[in-house]
C-alpha atoms as a PDB file:
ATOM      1  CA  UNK A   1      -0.090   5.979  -9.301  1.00  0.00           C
ATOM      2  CA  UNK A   2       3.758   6.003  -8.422  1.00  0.00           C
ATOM      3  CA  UNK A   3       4.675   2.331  -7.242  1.00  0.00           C
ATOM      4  CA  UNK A   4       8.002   0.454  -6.375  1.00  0.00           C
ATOM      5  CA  UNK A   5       8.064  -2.985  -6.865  1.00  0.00           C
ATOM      6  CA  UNK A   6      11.476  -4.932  -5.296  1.00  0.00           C
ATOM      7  CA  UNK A   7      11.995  -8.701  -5.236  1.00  0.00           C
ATOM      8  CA  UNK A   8      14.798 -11.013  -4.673  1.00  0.00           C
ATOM      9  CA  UNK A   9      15.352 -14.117  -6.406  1.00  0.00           C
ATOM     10  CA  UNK A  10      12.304 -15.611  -4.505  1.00  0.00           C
ATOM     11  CA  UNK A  11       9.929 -12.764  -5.532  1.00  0.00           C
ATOM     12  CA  UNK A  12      11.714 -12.019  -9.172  1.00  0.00           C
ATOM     13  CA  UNK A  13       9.173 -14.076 -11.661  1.00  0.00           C
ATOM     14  CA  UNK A  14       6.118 -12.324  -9.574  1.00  0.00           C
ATOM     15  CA  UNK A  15       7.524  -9.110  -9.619  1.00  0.00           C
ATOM     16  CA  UNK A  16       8.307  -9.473 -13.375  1.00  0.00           C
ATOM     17  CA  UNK A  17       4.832 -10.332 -13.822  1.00  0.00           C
ATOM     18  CA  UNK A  18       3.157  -7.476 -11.076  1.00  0.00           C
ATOM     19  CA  UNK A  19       5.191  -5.003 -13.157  1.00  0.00           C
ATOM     20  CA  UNK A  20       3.470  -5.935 -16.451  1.00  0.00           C
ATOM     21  CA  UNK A  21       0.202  -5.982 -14.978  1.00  0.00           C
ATOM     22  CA  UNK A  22       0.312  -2.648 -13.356  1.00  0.00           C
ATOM     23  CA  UNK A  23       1.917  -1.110 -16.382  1.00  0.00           C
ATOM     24  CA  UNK A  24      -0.947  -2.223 -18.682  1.00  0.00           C
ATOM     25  CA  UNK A  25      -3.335  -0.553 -15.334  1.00  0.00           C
ATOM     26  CA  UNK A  26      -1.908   2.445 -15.800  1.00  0.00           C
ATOM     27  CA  UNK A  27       0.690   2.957 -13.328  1.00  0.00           C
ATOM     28  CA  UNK A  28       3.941   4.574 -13.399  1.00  0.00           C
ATOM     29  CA  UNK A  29       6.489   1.205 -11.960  1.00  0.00           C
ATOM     30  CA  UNK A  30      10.178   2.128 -10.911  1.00  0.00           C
ATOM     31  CA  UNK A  31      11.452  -1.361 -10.496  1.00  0.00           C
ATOM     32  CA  UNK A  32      14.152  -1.869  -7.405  1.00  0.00           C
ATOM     33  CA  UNK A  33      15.665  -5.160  -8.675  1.00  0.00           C
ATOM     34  CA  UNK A  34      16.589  -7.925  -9.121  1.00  0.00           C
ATOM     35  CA  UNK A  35      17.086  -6.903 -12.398  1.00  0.00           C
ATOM     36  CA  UNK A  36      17.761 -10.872 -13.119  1.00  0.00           C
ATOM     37  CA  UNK A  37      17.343 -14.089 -11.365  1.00  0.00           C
ATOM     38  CA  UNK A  38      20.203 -14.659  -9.148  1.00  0.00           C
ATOM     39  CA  UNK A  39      19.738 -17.676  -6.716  1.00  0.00           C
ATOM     40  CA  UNK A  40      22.109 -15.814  -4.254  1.00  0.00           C
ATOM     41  CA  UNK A  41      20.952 -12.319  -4.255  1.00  0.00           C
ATOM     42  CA  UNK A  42      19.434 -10.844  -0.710  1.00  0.00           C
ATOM     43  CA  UNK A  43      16.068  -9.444  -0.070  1.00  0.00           C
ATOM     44  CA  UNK A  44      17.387  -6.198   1.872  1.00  0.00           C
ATOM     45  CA  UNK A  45      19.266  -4.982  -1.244  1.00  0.00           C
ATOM     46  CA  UNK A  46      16.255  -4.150  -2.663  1.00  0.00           C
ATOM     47  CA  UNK A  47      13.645  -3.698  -0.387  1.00  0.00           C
ATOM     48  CA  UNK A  48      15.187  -1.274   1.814  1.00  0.00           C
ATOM     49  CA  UNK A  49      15.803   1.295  -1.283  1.00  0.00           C
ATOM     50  CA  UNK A  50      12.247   0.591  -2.084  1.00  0.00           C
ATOM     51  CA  UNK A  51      11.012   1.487   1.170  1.00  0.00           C
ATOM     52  CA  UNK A  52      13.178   4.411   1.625  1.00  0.00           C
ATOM     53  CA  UNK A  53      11.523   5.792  -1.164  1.00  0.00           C
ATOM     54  CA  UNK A  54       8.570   5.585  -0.074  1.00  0.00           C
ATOM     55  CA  UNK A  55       9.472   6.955   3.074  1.00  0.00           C
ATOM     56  CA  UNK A  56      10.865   9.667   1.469  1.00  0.00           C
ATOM     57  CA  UNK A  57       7.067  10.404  -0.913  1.00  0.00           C
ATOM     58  CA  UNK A  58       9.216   9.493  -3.654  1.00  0.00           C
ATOM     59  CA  UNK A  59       6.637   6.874  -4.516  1.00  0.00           C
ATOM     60  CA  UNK A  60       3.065   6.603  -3.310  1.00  0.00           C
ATOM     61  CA  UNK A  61       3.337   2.608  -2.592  1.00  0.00           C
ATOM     62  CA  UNK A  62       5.714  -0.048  -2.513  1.00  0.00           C
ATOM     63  CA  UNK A  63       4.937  -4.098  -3.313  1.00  0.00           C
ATOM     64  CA  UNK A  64       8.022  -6.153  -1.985  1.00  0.00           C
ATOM     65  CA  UNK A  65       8.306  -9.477  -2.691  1.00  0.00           C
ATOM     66  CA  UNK A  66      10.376 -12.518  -1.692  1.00  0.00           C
ATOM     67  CA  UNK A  67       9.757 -16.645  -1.373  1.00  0.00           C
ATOM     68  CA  UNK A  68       7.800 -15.980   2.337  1.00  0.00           C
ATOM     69  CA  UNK A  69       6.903 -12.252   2.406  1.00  0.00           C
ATOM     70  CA  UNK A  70       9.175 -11.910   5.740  1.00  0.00           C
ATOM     71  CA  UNK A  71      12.306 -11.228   4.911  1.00  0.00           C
ATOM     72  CA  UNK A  72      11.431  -7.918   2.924  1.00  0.00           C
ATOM     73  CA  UNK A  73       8.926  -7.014   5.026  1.00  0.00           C
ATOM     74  CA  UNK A  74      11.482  -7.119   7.788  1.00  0.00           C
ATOM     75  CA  UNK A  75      13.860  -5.328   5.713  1.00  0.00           C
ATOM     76  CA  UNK A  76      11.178  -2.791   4.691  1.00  0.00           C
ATOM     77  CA  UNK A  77      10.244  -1.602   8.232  1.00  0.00           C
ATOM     78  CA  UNK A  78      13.392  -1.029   9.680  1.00  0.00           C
ATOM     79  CA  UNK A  79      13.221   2.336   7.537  1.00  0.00           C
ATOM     80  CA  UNK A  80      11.469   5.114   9.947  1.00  0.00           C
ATOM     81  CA  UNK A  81       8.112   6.181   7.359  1.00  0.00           C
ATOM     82  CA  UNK A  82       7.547   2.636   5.806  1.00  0.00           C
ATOM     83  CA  UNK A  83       4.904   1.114   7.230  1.00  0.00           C
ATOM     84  CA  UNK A  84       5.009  -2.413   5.684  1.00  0.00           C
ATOM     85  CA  UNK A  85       2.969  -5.516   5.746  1.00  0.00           C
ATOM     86  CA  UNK A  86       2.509  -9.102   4.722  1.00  0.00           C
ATOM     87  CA  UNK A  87      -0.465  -9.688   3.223  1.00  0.00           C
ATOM     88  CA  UNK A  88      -1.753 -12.741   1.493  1.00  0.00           C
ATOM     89  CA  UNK A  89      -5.638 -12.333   1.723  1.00  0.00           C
ATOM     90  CA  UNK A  90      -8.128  -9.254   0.624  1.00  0.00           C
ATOM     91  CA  UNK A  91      -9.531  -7.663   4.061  1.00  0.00           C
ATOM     92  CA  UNK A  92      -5.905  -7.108   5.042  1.00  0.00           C
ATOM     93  CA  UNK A  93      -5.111  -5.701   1.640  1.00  0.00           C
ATOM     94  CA  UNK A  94      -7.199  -2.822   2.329  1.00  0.00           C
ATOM     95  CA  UNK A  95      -8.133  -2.586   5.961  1.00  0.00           C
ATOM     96  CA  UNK A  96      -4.129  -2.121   6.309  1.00  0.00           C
ATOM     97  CA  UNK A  97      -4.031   0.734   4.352  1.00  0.00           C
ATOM     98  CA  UNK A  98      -7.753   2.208   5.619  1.00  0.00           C
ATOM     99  CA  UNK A  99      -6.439   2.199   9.503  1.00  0.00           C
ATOM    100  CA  UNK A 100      -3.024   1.580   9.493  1.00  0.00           C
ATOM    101  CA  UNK A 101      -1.577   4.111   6.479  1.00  0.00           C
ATOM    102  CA  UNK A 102      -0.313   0.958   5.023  1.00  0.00           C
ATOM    103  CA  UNK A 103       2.482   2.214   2.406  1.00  0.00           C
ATOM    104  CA  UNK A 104       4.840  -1.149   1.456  1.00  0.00           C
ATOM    105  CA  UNK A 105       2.671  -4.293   0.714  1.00  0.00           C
ATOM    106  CA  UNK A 106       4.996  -7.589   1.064  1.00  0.00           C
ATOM    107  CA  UNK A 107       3.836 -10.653  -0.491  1.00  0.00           C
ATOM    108  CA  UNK A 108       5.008 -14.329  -0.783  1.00  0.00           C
ATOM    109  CA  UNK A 109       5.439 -15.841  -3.710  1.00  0.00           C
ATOM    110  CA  UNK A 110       6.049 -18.997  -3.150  1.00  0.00           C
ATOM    111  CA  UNK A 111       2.724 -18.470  -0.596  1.00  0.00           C
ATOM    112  CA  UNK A 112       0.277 -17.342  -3.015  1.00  0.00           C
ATOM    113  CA  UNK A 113      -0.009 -17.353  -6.936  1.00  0.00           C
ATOM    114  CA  UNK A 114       0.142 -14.821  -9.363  1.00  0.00           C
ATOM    115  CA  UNK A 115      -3.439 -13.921 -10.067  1.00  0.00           C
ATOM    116  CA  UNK A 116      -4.372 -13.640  -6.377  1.00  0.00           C
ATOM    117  CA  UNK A 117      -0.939 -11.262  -5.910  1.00  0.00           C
ATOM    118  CA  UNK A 118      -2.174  -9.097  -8.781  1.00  0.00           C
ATOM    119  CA  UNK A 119      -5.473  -9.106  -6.999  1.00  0.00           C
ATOM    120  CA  UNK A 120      -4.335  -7.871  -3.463  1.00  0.00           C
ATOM    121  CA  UNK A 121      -1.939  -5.468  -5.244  1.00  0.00           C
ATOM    122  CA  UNK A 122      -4.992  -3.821  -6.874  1.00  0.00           C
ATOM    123  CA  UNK A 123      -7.079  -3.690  -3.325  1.00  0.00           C
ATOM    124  CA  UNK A 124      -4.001  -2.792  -1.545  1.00  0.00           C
ATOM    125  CA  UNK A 125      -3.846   0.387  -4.283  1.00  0.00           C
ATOM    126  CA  UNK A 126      -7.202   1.068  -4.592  1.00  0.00           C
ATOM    127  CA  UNK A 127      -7.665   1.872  -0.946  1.00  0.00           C
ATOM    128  CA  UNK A 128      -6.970   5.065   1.288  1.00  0.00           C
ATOM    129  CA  UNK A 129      -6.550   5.752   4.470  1.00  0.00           C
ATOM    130  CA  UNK A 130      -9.535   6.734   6.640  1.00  0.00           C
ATOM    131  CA  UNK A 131      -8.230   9.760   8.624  1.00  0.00           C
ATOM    132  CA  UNK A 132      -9.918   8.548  11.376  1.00  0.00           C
ATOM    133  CA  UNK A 133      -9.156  10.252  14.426  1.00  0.00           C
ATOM    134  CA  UNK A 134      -8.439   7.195  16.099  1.00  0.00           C
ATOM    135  CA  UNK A 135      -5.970   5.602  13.485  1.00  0.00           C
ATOM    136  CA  UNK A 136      -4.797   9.110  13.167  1.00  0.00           C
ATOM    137  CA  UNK A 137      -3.792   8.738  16.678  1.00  0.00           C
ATOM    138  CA  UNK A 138      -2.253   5.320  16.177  1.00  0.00           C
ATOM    139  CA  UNK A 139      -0.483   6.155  13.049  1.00  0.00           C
ATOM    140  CA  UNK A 140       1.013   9.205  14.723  1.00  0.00           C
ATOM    141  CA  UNK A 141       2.247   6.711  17.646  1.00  0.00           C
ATOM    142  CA  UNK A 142       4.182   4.760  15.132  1.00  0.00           C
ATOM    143  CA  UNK A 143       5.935   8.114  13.792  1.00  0.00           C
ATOM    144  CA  UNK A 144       7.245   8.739  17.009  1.00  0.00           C
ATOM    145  CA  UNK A 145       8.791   5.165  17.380  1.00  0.00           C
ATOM    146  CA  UNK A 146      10.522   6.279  14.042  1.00  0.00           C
ATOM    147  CA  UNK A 147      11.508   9.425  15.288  1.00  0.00           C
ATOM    148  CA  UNK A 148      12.909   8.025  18.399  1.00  0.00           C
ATOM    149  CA  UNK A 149      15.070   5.382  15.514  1.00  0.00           C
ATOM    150  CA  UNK A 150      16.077   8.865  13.592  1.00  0.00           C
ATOM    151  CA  UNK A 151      17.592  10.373  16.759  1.00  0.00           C
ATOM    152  CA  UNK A 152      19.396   7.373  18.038  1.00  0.00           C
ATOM    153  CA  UNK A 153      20.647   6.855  14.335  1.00  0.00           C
ATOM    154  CA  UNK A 154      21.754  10.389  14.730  1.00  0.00           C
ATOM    155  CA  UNK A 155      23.703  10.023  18.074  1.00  0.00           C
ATOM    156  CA  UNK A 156      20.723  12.483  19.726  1.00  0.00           C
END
């Protein structure tokens, strides 16, 4: 699978260690930064180019990371296609993707540890979305909320 990883400072030794791990799974990792540990670096500089990838099919999932989770989950849905979440247990790992399309998984770092990140990463990729009429419906409600943040972005 295509996955984008992005972490600030917070996030960085997880995401050096998620990237690893998915590597030796298999998966093909385009890493959004921090390229190093910087103390002062900020979380939208590099989950916001992860998510717009995804948005974009670039990618087929996104894992952003930072100390909490919220910041780059923030970050991450403010771009209309990402539908992000923080996540630090294993129902919402998959149930998010199975209902909700769930495409940018956000986790915590300094919430949860390593092996249990590595663990929800591998739910949160192992599941798919149901096509269920009624999260079909849903999902489809949440596309027009980003196409109403398209048009105003647009001046329309």
């Amino acid at each position: 699978m295509k996955i984008g990883i992005a972490a600030d400072h917070g996030g960085f030794d997880m995401k050096e260690f998620l990237c690893e791990a998915l590597k030796a799974d298999g998966h093909q990792i385009t890493d959004f930064g921090a390229q190093a540990f910087q103390t002062g670096d900020d979380y939208p500089d590099f989950s916001v180019p992860l998510a717009e990838a995804v948005a974009r099919g670039d990618l087929e999932r996104g894992v952003a990371l930072c100390g909490s989770g919220v910041g780059v989950c923030v970050a991450a849905n403010k771009i209309p296609g990402a539908r992000a979440c923080l996540v630090h247990d294993s129902f919402c790992a998959h149930q998010g993707v199975e209902d909700d399309d769930l495409n940018v998984l956000c986790l915590g770092s300094r919430v949860i540890g390593f092996s249990q990140a590595l663990e929800l990463v591998r739910i949160f990729l192992a599941a798919r979305f149901s096509g269920a009429e009624r999260h079909q419906r849903r999902v489809a409600k949440v596309g027009e909320l980003d196409n109403r943040r398209r048009e105003a972005a647009q001046g329309g």
